[in-house]
Structures are given as structure tokens and as C-alpha cells.
Protein backbone atom coordinates (compact mmCIF):
# COMPACT_ATOMS: atom_id res chain seq x y z
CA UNK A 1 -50.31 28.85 -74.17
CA UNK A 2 -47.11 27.02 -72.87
CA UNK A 3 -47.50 24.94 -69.54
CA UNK A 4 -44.69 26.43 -67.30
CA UNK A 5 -43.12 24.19 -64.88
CA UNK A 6 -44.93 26.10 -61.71
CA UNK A 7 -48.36 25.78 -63.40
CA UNK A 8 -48.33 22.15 -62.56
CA UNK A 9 -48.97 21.79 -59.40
CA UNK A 10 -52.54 23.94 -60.09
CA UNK A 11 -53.12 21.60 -63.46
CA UNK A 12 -52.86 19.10 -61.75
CA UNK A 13 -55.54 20.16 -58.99
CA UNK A 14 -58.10 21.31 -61.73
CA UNK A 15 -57.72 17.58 -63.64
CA UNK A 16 -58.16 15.51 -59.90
CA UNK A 17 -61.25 18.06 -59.57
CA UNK A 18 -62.87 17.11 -63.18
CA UNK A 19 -62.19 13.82 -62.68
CA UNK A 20 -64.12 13.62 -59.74
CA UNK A 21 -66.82 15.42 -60.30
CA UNK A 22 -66.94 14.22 -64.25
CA UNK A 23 -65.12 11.42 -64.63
CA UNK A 24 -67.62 9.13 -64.08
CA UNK A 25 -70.16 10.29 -66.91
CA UNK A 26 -66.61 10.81 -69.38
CA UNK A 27 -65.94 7.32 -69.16
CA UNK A 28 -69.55 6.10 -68.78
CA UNK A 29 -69.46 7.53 -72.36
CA UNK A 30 -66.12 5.78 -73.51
CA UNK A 31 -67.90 2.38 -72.76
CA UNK A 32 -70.71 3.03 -74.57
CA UNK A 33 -69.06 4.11 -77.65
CA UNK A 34 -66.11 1.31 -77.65
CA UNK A 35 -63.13 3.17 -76.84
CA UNK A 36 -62.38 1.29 -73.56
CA UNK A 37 -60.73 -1.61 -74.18
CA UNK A 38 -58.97 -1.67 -70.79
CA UNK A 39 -62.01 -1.71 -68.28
CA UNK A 40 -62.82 -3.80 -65.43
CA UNK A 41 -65.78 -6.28 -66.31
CA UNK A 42 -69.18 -6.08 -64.64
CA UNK A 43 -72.31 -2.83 -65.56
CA UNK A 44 -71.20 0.05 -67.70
CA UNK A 45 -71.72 2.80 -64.95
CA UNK A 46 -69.88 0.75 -62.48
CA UNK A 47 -66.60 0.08 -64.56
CA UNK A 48 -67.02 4.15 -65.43
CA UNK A 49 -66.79 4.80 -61.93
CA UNK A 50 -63.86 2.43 -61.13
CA UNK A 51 -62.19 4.14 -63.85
CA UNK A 52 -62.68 7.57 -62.86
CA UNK A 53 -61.55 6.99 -59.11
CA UNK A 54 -58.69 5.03 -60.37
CA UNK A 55 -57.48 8.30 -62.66
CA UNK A 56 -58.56 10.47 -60.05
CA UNK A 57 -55.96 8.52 -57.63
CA UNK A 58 -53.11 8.32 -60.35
CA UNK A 59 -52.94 12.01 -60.63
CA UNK A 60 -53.51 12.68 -56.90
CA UNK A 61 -50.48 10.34 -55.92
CA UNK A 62 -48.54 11.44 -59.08
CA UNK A 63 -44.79 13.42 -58.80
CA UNK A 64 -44.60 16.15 -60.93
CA UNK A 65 -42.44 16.32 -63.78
CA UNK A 66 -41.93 19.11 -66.49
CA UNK A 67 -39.89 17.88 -69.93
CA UNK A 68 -38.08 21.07 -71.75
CA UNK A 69 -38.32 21.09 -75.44
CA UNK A 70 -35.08 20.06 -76.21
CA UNK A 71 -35.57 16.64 -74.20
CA UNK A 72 -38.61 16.54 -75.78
CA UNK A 73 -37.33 16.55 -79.14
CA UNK A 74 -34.67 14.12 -77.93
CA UNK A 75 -37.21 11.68 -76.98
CA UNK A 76 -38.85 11.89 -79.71
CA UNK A 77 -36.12 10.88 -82.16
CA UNK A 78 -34.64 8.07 -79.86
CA UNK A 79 -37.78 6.78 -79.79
CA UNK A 80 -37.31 5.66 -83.38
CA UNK A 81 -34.79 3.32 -82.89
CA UNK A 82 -35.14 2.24 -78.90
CA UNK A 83 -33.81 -1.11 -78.87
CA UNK A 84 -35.85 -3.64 -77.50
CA UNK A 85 -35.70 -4.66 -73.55
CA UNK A 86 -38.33 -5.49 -70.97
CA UNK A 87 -39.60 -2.45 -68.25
CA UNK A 88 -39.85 -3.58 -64.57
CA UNK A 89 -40.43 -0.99 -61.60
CA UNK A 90 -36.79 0.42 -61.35
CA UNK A 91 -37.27 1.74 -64.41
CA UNK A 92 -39.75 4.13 -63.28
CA UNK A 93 -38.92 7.56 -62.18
CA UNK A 94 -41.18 7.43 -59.25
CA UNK A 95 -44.47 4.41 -59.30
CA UNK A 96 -47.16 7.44 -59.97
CA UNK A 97 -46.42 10.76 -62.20
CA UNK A 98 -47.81 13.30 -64.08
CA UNK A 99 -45.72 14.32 -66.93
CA UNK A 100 -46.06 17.53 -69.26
CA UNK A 101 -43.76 18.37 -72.06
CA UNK A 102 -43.31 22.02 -73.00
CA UNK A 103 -44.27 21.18 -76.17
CA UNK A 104 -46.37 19.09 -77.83
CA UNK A 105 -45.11 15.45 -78.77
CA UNK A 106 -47.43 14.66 -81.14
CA UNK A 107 -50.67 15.85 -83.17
CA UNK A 108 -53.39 13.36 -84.57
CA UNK A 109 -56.27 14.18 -86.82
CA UNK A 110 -59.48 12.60 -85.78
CA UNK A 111 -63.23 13.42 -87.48
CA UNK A 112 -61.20 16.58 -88.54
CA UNK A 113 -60.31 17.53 -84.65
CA UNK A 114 -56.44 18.03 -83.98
CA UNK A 115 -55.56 16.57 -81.18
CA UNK A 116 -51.56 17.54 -79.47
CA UNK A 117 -50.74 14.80 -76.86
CA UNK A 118 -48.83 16.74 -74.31
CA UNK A 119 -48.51 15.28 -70.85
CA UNK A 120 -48.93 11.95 -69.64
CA UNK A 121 -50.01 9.99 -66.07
CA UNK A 122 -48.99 6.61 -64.92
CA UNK A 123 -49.46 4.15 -62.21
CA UNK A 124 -49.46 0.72 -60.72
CA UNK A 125 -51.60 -1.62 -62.43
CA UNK A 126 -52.15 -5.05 -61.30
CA UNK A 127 -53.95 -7.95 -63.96
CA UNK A 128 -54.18 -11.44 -64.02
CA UNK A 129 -51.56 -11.76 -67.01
CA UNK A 130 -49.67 -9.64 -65.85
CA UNK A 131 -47.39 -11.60 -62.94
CA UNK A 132 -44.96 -9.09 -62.24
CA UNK A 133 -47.49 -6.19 -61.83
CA UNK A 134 -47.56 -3.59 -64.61
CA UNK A 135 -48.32 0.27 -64.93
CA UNK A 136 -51.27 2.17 -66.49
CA UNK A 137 -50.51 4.70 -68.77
CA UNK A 138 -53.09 7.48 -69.12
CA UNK A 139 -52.16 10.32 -72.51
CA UNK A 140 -53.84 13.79 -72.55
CA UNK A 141 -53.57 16.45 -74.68
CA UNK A 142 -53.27 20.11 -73.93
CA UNK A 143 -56.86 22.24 -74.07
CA UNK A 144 -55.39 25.57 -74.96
CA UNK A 145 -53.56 24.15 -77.77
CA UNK A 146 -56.81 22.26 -79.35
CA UNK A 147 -58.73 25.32 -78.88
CA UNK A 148 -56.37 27.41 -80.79
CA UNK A 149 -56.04 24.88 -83.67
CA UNK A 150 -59.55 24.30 -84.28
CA UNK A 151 -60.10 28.19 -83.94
CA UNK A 152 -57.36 28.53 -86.61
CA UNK A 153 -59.32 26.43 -88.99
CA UNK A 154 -62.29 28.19 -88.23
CA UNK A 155 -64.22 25.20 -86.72
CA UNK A 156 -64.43 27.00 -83.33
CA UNK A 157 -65.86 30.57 -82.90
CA UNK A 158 -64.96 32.89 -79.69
CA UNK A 159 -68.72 31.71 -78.10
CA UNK A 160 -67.94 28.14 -78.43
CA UNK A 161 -63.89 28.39 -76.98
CA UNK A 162 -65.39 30.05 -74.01
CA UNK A 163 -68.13 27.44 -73.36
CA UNK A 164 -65.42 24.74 -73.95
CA UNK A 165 -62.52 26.22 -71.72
CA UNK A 166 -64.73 26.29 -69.05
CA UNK A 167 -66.12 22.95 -69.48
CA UNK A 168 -62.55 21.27 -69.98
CA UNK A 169 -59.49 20.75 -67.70
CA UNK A 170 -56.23 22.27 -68.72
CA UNK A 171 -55.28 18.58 -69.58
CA UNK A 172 -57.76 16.59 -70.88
CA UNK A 173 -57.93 12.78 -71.15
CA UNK A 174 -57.29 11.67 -74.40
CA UNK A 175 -56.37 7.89 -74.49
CA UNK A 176 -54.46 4.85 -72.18
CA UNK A 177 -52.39 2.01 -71.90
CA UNK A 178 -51.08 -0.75 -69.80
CA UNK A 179 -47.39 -1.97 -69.61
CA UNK A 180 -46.58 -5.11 -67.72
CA UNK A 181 -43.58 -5.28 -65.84
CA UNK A 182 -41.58 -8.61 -66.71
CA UNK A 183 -37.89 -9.96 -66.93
CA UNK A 184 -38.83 -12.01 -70.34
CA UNK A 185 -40.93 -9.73 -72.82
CA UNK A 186 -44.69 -9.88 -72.03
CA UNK A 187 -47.23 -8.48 -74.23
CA UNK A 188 -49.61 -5.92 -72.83
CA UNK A 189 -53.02 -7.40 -72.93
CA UNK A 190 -56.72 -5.63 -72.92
CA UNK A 191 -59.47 -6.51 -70.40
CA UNK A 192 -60.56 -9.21 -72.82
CA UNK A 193 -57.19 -11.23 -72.99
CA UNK A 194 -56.15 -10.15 -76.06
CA UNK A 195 -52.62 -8.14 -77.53
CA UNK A 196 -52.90 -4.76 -77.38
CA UNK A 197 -51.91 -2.56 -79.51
CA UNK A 198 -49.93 0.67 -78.12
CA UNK A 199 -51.13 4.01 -79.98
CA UNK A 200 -48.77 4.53 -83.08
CA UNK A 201 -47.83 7.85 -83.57
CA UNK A 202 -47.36 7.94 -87.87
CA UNK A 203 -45.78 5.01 -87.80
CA UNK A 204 -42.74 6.20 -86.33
CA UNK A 205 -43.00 4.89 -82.59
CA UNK A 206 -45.78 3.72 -80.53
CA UNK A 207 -46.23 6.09 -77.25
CA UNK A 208 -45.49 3.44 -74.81
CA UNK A 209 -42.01 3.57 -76.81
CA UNK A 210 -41.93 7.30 -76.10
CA UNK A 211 -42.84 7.21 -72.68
CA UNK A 212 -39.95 4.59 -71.53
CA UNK A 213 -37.43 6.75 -73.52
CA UNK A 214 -38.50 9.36 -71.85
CA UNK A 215 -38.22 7.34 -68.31
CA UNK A 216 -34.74 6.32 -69.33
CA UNK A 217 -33.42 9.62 -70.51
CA UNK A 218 -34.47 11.45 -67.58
CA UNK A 219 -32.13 9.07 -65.05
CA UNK A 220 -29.46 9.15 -67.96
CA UNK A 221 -26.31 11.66 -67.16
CA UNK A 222 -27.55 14.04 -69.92
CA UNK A 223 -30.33 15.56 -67.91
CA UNK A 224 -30.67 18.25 -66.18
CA UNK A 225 -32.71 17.59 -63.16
CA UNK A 226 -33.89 21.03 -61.20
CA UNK A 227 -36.97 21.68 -58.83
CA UNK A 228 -39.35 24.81 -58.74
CA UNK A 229 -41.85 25.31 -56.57
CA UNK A 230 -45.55 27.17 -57.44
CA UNK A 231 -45.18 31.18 -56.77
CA UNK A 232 -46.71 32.59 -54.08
CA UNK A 233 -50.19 33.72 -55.05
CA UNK A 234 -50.85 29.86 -56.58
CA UNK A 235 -49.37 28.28 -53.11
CA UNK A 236 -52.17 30.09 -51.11
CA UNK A 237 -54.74 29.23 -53.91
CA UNK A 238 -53.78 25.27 -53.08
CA UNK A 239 -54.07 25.66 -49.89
CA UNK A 240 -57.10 26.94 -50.10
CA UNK A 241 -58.90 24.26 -51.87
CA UNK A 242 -56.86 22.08 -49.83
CA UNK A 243 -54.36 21.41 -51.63
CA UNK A 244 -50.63 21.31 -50.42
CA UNK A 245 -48.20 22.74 -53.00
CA UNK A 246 -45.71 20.25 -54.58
CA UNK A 247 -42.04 20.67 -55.95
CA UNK A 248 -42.12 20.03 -59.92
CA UNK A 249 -38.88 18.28 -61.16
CA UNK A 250 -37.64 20.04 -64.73
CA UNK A 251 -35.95 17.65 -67.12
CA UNK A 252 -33.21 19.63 -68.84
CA UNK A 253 -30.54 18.36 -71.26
CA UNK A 254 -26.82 19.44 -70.14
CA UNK A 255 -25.22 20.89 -73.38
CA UNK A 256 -22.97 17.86 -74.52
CA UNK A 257 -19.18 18.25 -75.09
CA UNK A 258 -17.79 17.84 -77.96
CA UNK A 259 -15.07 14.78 -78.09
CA UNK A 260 -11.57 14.47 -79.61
CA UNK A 261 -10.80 11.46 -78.33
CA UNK A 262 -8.97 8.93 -80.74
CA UNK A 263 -9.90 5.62 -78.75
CA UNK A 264 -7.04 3.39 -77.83
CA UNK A 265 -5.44 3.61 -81.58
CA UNK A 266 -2.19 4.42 -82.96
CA UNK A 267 -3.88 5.44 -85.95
CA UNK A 268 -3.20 9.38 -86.72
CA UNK A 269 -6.25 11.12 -87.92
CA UNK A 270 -6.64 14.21 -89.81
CA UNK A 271 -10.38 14.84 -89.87
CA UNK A 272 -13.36 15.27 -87.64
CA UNK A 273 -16.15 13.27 -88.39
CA UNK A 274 -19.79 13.44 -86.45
CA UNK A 275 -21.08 10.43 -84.39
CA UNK A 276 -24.60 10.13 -84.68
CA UNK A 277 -26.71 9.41 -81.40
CA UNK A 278 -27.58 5.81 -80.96
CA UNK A 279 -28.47 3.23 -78.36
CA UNK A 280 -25.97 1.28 -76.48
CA UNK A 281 -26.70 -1.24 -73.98
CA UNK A 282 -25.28 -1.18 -70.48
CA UNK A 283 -24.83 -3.72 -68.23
CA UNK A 284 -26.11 -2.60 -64.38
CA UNK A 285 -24.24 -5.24 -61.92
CA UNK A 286 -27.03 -4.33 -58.79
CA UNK A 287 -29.77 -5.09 -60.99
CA UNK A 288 -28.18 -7.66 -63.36
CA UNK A 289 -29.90 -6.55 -66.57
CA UNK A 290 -29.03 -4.19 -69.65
CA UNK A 291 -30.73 -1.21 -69.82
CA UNK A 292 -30.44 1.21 -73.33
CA UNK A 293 -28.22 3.97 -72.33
CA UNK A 294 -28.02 6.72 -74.79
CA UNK A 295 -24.70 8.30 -76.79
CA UNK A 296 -25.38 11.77 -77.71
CA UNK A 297 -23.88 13.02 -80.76
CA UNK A 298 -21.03 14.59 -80.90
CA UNK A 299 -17.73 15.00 -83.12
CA UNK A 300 -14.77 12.84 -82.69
CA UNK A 301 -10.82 13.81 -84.27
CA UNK A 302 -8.24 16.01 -83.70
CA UNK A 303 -9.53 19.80 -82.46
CA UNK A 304 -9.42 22.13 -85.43
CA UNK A 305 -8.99 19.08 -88.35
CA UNK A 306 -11.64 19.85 -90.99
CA UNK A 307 -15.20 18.04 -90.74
CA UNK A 308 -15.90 15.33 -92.93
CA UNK A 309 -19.33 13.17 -93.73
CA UNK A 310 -21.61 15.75 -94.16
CA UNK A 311 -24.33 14.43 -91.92
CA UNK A 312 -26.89 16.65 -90.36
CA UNK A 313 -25.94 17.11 -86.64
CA UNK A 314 -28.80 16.66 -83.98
CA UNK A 315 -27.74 19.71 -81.81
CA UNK A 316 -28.74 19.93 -78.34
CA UNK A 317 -28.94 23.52 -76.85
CA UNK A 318 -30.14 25.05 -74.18
């Protein structure tokens, strides 16, 4: 089932609510079983119940944000060759959000479970080693999709999806990370002082690397930026369980134009040739710092010349 755009402000209601009521015990269990690097120090059930508000707060103070399948896809190929450069706070859409992308940006197999990453939270997050301040980054994956996949394989019956659909949120907590914000590179660092190490996704980019590509594409002239708002029978559910309904921003790509420009050269040309998308870095005056801007493809020559270089063509549609 695909997350639309005015679901989110209900998701996002039903994770605050499981987070509250069973956050504490989730992460009590993380601890125990050494998947929580990134903890505050001190007893188990007290970190576990840090943790819990702290999520809990995240989503509650998030903006919501809904990323179309084609910037999706986009992000997930610039991701692969983001050039290096350091995140500080402008760089942030808003300082909390709650992102969901229509479809899934990445599947892991664990102990034979799939698992699609899907949406993502973030926050302000404020360490020792981290001067400038830093964000937490919080992954989940989508519950309809892992029920379907492991009742594909046949490691689910109808009984046991039931059970689980009611005992899960729509988005379920899956893994995190912290960023620091910096001017000069600055590792990210666990609770204990060490490196950490960003989820890798194949080998082909770490998520923290998808995330800011997302965060830079989104401000980047090539989206789309519209708002929708919950219909009418889910605004008077909100309200309800007190709950005011929020505007979700949709991240669109515009459909690129295709260039003939020659540049500044005498030079006649007689073909078309493609330009592949790439990374260039632009220089912001107000801010004084480079930031990766990024150069859809397109085709460059004279309209109506034949194509040459036989390169597949990343299109863009809508």
C-alpha cells in the first residue's frame, strides 16, 4: 500500500502514539541486545525512556514532507557521487521533519526479514563533540510493505499479518544516526566517543548521504514544492484525538528542458550529444560556503542535429 501525501498527517499521529505508549519497552530492548550505539549513559530502562520521549518529540515537532518517486529515484542516484562538503543548520529544510518517499529507497535482508526503508525523522541533537550542534537522524521502514514481502515468501500467514498490523505503526523504527553540524568536516561519533559508521546501503551510499541529497534537492530549482492538506473525514479524526491537522509539503521534480545552447563558442556543431547529471559546486555569497547544486541531464546542440554518444539518458517525468 502506497503512503499518499494526505495520509501523513494520521501516520504520523499513530507513530507519536506507539512511541509513547511503547517506546520505552522497544528501546529498553535495543539496549539489551546491542543495537544502540547512540544512547545516553546511565540504567538501561532510563536511557530507553530518554530515547523514546526524545523520538516521540522529533515526530511531534516534525514538518511533513512527501518525496514523489521520481525525486526519489533522483536521490538515489546522486547520492552515488555527492561530492563531499560539511552540513550546518541552513541546510535543513526545516530543524524537525518527518519524511516519506512514495516508494521505497532501499530494501535490506536481515535473519531472512526484508526490510524497505521508506521515510525518515530528524532533529536537533546536541553532544559534547559535537560544537556546532548536530541532528539525529531516525530511518523507518514501511509496515505494509514488510508484511506483504514476508507474506510473499510465505514466512507470514493471514493470522500472523493481522496480529502484527495491529501491533505495529504504519512506520516503524528501524535504525538512527547523528550528523554534526560543522564548517570543517567532523566525524559523527557514538555515545562512546568513537567514529560512527552511517548505514551503507550495498555499498553504493551511506543513508546519511541520501538524506542530505535529498535536503539539497528539495531547495534546488528542480523541485516541485506543493501543499495538501488531510481530507475531511481524517481532519475530524485528528481533532478528535487531539490532534490539529497539518499541511504536507510534496517534493515534485519540474520536467527539465531540454538545452541547445552552444556556450560562448564560435565552434559550429552538427550533433546533439547528452550531458549526464553531475554535481557542481556553487558559491552562496550570504552564507559564504559552496553548497553541491545539481545539473540535470539534458541534451546540448543544434535542435533537430542527430544524437550522438549513445549513453543511457536518466529521464525525469512526471
Amino acid at each position: 500500500m502506497t503512503i499518499r501525501p494526505q495520509d501523513l498527517p494520521e501516520i504520523r499521529a499513530d507513530v507519536l502514539h506507539w512511541h509513547l505508549q511503547h517506546g520505552p519497552a522497544f528501546f529498553d530492548i535495543c539496549i539489551r541486545a546491542g543495537k544502540m550505539d547512540i544512547r545516553p549513559a546511565g540504567p538501561t530502562h532510563e536511557a530507553a525512556a530518554y530515547l523514546a520521549k526524545a523520538e516521540a518529540d522529533r515526530i511531534m515537532r516534525a514538518d511533513l514532507y512527501w518525496i514523489d518517486a521520481h525525486m526519489a529515484e533522483l536521490a538515489m542516484t546522486a547520492a552515488e557521487s555527492l561530492p563531499e562538503f560539511t552540513l550546518m543548520p541552513e541546510d535543513l529544510p526545516s530543524p524537525h521533519g518527518l519524511m516519506v518517499f512514495e516508494k521505497p529507497v532501499y530494501t535490506y535482508i536481515e535473519d531472512g526479514r526484508q526490510t524497505h526503508l521508506t521515510a525518515v525523522a530528524w532533529g536537533p541533537f546536541n553532544y559534547e563533540n559535537f560544537p556546532y550542534g548536530g541532528t539525529w537522524i531516525s530511518w523507518y521502514s514501511d509496515r505494509e510493505t514488510n508484511l506483504e514481502a514476508e507474506a510473499n515468501v510465505g514466512s507470514l500467514g493471514n493470522t500472523e499479518k493481522r496480529i502484527m498490523r495491529a501491533a505495529l505503526p504504519a512506520l516503524s523504527y528501524d535504525q538512527e544516526e547523528v550528523y554534526p553540524f560543522s564548517p570543517a568536516p567532523l566525524p559523527a561519533r557514538t555515545s562512546r566517543g568513537q567514529e560512527a559508521q552511517p548505514f551503507s546501503l550495498d555499498g553504493r551510499y551511506r543513508t546519511s548521504e541520501l538524506l542530505r541529497v535529498s535536503w539539497l534537492l528539495m531547495q534546488q530549482p528542480l523541485a516541485d514544492v506543493s501543499e495538501v492538506e488531510p481530507d475531511r473525514a481524517a481532519r475530524k479524526r485528528l481533532r478528535r484525538a487531539g490532534r490539529e491537522p497539518a499541511m504536507v509539503r510534496i517534493i515534485g521534480l519540474r520536467r527539465p528542458k531540454s538545452s541547445t545552447d552552444h556556450g560562448n563558442s564560435d565552434r559550429e556543431y552538427h550533433h546533439q550529444w547528452v550531458v549526464r547529471g553531475h554535481w557542481r559546486q556553487q558559491w552562496h555569497p550570504k552564507r559564504e560556503v559552496h553548497r553541491p547544486v545539481w545539473i540535470a541531464p539534458h541534451i546540448k546542440g543544434p535542435e533537430g542535429a542527430p544524437l550522438i554518444g549513445g549513453e543511457k539518458v536518466y529521464a525525469l517525468k512526471r
